[in-house]
Protein backbone atom coordinates (compact mmCIF):
# COMPACT_ATOMS: atom_id res chain seq x y z
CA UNK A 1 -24.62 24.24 3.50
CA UNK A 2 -27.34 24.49 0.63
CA UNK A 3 -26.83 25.06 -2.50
CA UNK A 4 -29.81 28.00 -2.75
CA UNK A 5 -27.94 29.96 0.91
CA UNK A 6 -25.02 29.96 -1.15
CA UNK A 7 -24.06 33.48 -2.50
CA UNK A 8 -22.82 34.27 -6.26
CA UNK A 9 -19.54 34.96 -4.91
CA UNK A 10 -18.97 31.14 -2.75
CA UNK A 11 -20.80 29.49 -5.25
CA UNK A 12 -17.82 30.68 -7.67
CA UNK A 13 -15.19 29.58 -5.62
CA UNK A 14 -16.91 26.31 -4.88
CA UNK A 15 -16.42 25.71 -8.66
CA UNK A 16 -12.82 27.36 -8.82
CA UNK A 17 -12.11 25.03 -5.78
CA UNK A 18 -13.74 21.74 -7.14
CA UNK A 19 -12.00 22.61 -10.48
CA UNK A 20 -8.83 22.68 -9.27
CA UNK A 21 -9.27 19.67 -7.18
CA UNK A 22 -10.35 17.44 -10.09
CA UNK A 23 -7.08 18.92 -11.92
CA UNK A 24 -4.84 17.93 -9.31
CA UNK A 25 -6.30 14.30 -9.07
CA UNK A 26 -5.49 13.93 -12.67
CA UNK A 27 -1.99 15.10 -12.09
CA UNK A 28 -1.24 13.06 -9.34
CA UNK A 29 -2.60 10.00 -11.30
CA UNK A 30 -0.57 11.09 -14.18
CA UNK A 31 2.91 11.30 -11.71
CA UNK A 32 2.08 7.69 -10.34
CA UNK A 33 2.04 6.40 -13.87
CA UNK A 34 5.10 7.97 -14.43
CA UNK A 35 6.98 6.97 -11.05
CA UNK A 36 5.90 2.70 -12.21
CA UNK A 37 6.94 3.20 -15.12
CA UNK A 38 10.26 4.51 -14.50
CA UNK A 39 10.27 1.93 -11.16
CA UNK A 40 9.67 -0.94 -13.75
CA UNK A 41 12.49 0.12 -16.02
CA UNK A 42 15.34 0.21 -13.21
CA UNK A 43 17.51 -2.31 -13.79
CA UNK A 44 17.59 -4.82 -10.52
CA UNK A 45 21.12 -4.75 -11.00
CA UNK A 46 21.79 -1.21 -10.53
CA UNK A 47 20.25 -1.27 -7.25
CA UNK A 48 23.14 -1.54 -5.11
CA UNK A 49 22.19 -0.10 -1.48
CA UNK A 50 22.32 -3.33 0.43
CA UNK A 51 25.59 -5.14 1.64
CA UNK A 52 25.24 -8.95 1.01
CA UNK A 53 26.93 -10.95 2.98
CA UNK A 54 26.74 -14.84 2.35
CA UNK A 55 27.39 -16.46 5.95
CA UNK A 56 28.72 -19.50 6.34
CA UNK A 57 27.34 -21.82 8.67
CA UNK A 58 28.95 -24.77 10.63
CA UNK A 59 27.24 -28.19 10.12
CA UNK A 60 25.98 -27.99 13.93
CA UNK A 61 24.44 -24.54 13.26
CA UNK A 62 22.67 -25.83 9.98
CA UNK A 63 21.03 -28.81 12.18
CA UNK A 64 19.83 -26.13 14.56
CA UNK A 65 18.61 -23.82 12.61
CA UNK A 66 16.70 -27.33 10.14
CA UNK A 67 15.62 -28.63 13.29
CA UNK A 68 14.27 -24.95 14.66
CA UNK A 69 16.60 -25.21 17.75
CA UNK A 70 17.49 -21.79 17.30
């Protein structure tokens, strides 16, 4: 649409509407400083959702899996 078709009324909620879409950019920039910031200061320790399970292998299962046998 042009700018000059545009009547009083649109061309005020064009603004409201580009307003309010430059405000929520800034937000949303502001929340993903926030969210690294607070993902940087977790401790790597306290992270404690996977299971580790060390398995042992036999000495013809570590050739195997060396020599890509697998």
């Amino acid at each position: 649409m042009k700018q000059n078709r545009l009547t009083p009324e649109l061309k005020k909620e064009l603004k409201a509407l580009n307003e309010e879409r430059m405000l929520n950019e800034k937000n949303i920039e502001k929340y993903k400083k926030n969210f690294s910031e607070e993902l940087k200061n977790i401790n790597p320790q306290e992270i404690k959702n996977t299971v580790f399970v060390e398995e042992k292998y036999t000495l013809w299962r570590r050739l195997k899996k060396v020599l890509g046998i697998n």
